[in-house]
N, C-alpha and C. Protein backbone atom coordinates (compact mmCIF):
# COMPACT_ATOMS: atom_id res chain seq x y z
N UNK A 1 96.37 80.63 87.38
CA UNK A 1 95.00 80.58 87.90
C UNK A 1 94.81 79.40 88.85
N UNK A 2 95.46 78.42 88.47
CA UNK A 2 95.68 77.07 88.90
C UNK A 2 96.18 77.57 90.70
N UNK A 3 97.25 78.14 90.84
CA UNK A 3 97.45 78.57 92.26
C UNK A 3 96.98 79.56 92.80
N UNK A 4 95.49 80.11 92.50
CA UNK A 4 94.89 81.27 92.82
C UNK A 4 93.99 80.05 93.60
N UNK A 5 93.29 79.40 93.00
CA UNK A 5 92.48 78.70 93.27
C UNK A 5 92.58 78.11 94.52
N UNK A 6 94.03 77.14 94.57
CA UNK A 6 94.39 76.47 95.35
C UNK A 6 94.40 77.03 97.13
N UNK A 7 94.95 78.23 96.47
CA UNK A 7 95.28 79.36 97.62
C UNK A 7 94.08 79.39 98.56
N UNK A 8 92.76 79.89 97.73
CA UNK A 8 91.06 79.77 98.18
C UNK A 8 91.24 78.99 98.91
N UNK A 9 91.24 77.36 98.28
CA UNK A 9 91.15 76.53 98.77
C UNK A 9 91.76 75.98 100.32
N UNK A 10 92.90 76.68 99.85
CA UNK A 10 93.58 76.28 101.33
C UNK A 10 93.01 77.16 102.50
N UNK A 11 92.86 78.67 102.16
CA UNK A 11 92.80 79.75 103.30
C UNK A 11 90.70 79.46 103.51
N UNK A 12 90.43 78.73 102.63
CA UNK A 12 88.79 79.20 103.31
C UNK A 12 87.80 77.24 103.04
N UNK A 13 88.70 76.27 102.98
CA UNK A 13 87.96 75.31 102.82
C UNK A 13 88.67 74.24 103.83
N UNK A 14 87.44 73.72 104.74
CA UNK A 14 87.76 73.02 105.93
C UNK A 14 88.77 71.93 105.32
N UNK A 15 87.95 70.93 104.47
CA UNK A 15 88.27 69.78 103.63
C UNK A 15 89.61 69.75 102.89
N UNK A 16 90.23 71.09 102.51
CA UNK A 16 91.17 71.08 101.97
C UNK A 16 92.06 69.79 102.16
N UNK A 17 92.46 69.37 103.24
CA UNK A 17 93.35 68.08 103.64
C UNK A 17 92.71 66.70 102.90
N UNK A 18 91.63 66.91 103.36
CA UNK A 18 90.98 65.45 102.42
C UNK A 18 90.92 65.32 101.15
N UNK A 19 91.46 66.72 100.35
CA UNK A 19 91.38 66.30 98.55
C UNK A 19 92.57 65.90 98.22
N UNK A 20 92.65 65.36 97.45
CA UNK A 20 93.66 64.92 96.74
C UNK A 20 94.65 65.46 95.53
N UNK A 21 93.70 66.31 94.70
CA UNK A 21 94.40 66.94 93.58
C UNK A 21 95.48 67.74 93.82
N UNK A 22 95.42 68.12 94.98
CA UNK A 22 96.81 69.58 95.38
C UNK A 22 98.12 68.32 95.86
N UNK A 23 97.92 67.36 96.03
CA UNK A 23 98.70 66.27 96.85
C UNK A 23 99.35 65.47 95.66
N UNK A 24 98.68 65.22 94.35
CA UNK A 24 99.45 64.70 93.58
C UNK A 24 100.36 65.29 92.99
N UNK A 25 99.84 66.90 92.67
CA UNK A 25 100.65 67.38 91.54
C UNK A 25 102.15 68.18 92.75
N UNK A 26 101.73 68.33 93.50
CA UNK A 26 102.58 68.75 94.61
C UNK A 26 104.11 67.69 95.08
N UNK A 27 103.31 66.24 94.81
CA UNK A 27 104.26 65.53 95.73
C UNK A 27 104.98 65.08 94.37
N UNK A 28 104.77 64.95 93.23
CA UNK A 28 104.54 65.03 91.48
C UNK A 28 105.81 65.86 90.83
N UNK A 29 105.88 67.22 91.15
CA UNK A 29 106.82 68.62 90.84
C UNK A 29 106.49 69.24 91.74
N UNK A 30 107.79 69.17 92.72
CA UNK A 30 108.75 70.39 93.33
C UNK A 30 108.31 71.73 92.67
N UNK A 31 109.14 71.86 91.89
CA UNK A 31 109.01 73.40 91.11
C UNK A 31 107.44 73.62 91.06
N UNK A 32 106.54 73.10 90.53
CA UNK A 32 105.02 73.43 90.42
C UNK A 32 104.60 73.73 92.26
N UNK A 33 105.48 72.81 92.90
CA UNK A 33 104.62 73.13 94.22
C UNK A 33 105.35 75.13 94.70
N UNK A 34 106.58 74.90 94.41
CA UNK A 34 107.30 76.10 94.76
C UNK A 34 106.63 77.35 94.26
N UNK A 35 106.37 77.27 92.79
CA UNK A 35 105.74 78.38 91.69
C UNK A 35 104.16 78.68 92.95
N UNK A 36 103.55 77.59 92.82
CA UNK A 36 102.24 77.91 94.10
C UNK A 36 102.84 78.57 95.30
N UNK A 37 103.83 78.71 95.56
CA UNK A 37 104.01 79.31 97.25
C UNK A 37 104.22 80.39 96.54
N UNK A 38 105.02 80.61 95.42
CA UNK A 38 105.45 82.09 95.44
C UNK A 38 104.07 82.91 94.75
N UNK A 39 103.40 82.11 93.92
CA UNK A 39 101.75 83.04 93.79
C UNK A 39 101.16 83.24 95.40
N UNK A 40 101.22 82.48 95.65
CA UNK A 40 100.60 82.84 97.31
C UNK A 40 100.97 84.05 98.02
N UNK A 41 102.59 84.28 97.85
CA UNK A 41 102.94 84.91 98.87
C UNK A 41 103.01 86.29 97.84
N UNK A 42 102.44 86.35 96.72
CA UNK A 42 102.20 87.86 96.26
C UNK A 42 100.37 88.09 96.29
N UNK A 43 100.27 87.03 96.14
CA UNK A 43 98.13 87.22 96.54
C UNK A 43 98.32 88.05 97.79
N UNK A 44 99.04 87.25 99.09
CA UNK A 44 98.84 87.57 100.32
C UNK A 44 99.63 88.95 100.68
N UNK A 45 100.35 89.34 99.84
CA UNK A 45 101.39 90.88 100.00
C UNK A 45 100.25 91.70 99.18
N UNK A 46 99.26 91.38 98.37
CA UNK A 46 98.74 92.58 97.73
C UNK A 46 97.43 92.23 98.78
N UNK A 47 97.23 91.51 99.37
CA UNK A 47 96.05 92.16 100.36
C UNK A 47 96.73 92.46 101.82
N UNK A 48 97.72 92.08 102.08
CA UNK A 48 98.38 92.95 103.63
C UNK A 48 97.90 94.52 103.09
N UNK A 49 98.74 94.53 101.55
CA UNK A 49 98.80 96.07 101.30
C UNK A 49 97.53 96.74 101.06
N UNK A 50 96.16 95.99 100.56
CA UNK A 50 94.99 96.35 100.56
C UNK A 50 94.28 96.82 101.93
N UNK A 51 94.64 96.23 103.23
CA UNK A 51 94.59 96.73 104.49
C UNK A 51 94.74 97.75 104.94
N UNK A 52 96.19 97.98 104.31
CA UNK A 52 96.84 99.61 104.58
C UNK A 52 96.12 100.58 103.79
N UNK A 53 95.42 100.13 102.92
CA UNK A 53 94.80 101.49 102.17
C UNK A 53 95.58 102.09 100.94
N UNK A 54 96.45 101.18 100.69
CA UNK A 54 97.62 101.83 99.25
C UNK A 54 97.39 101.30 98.20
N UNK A 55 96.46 101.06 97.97
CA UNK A 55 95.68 100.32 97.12
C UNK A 55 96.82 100.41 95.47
N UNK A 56 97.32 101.36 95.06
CA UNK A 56 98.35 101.54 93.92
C UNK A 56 99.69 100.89 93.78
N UNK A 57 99.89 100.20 95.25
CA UNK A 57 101.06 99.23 95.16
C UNK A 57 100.15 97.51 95.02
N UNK A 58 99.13 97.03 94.61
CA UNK A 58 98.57 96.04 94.37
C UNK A 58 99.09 95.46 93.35
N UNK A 59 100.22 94.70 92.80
CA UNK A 59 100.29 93.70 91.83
C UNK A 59 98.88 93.37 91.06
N UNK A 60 98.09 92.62 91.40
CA UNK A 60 97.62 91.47 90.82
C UNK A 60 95.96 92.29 91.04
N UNK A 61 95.94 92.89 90.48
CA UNK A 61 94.69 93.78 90.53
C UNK A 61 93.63 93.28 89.61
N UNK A 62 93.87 92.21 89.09
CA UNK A 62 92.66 91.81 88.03
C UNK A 62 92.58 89.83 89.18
N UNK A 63 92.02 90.24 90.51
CA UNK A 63 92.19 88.98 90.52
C UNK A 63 91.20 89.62 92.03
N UNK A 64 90.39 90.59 92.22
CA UNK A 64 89.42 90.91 92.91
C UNK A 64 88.81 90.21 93.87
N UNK A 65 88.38 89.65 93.35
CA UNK A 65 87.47 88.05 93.81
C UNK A 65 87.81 87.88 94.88
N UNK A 66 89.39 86.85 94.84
CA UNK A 66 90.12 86.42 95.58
C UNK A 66 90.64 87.95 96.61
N UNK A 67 91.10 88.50 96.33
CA UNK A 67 91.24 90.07 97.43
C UNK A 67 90.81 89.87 98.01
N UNK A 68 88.96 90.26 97.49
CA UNK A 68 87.83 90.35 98.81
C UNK A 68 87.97 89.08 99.80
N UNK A 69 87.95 87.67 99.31
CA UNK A 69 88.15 86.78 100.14
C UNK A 69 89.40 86.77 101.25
N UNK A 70 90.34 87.55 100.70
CA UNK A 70 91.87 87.19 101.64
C UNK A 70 91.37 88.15 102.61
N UNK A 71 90.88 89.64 102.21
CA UNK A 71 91.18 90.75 103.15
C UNK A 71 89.92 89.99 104.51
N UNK A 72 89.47 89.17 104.16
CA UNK A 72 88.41 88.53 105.72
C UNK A 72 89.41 88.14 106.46
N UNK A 73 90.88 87.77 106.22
CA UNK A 73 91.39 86.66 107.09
C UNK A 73 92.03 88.01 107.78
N UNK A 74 92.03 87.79 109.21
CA UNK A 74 93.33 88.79 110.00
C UNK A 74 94.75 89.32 109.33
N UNK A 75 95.06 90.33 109.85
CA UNK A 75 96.17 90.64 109.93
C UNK A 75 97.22 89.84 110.02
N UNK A 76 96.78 88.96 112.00
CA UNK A 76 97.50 88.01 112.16
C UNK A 76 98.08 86.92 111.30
N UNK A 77 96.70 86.41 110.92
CA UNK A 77 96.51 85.45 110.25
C UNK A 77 97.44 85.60 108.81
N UNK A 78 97.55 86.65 108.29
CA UNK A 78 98.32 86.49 106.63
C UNK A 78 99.84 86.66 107.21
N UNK A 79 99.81 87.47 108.10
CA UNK A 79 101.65 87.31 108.44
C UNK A 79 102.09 85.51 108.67
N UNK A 80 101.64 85.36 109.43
CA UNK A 80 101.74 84.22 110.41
C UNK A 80 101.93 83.67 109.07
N UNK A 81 100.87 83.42 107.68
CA UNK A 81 100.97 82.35 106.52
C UNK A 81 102.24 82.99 105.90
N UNK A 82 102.48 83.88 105.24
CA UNK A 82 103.76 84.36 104.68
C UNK A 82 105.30 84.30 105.25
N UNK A 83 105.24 83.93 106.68
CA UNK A 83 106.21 83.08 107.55
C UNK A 83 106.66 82.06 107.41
N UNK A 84 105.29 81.53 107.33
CA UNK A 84 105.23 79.89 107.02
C UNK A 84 105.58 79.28 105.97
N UNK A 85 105.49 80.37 104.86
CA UNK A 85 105.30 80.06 103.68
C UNK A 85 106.31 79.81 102.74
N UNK A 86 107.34 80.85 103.57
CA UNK A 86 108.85 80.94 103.36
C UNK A 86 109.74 80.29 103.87
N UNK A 87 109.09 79.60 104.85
CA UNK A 87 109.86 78.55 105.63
C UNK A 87 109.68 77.14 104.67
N UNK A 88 108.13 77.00 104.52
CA UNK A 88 108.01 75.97 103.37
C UNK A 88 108.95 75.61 102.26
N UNK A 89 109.16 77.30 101.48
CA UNK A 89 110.09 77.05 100.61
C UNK A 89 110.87 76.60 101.03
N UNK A 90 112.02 77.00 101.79
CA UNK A 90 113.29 76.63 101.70
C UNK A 90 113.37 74.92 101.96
N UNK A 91 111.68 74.33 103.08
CA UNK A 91 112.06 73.01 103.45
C UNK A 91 111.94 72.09 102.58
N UNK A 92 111.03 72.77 101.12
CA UNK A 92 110.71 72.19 100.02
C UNK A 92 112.25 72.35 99.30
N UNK A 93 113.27 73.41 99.09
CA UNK A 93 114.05 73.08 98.65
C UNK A 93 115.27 72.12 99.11
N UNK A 94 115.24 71.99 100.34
CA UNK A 94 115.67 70.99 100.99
C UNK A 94 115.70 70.00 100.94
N UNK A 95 114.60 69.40 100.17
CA UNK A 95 114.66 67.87 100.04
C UNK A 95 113.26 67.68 100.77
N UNK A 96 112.64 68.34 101.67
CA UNK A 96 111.34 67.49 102.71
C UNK A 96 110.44 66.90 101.55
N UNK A 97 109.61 66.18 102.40
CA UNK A 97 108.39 65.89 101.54
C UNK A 97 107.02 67.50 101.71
N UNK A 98 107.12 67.77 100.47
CA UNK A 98 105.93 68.57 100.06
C UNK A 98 104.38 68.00 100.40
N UNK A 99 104.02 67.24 100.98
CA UNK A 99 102.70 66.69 101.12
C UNK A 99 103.12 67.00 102.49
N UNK A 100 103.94 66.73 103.13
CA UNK A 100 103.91 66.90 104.71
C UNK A 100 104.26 68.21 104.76
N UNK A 101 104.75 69.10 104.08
CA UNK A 101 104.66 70.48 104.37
C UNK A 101 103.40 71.16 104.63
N UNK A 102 102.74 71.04 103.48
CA UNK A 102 101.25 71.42 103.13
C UNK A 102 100.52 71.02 104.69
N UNK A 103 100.75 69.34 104.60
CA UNK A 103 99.55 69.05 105.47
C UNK A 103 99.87 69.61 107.07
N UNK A 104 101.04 70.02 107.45
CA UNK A 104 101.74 70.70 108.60
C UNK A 104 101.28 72.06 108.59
N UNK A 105 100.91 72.28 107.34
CA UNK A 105 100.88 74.08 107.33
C UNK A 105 99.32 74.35 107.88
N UNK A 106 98.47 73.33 106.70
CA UNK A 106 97.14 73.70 107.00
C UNK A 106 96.76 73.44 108.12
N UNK A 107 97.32 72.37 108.72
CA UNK A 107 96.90 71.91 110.96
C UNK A 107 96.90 73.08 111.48
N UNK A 108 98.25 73.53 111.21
CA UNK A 108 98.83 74.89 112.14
C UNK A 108 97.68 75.78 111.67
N UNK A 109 97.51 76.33 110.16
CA UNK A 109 96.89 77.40 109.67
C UNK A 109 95.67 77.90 110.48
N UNK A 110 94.99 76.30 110.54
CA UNK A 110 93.55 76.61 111.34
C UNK A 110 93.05 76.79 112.59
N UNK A 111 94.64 76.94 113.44
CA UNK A 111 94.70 77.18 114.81
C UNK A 111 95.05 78.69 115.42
N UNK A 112 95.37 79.59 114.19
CA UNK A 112 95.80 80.93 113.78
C UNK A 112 94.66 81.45 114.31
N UNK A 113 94.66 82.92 114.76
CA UNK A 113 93.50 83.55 114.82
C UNK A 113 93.62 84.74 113.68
């Protein structure tokens, strides 16, 4: 629930960069930041697929709320993050710093159409 939230947070709150809580536990555990990309990138695959109208391939169907909120963002816009997102991983498994991933992602994010 913890990375449902976060997710919100990132895709629909200006401020996101200025809080702090996603920055400790992130820069804190690797693995906790990783586990958040990979909830992300099935939130964001069950609303690509909510787009298409196949509504029966939806994973995470008790999590509505958040749907309605993703399916506002473009097309563009969720590919472009699920790109990114996967790139994250691997730079997170790499060794980068996870606070500069994040804060690289969300700059870029909000320049997306």
């Amino acid at each position: 629930q913890e990375a449902l939230e976060l997710l919100e947070q990132f895709c629909f709150d200006d401020d996101f960069l200025l809080r702090d809580e996603w920055r400790k536990s992130f820069k804190d555990d690797r693995a906790w930041a990783l586990l958040n990309m990979g909830c992300w990138l099935q939130m964001i695959r069950d609303t690509l697929i909510l787009k298409t109208d196949t509504n029966k391939f939806i994973l995470n169907t008790h999590q509505n709320e958040l749907l309605k909120k993703l399916y506002t963002l473009s097309v563009n816009k969720l590919l472009w993050l699920v790109t990114q997102l996967v790139q994250s991983m691997r730079d997170t498994r790499g060794n980068q710093d996870v606070v500069l991933i994040f804060d690289s992602l969300r700059v870029k994010y909000a320049r997306v159409d």
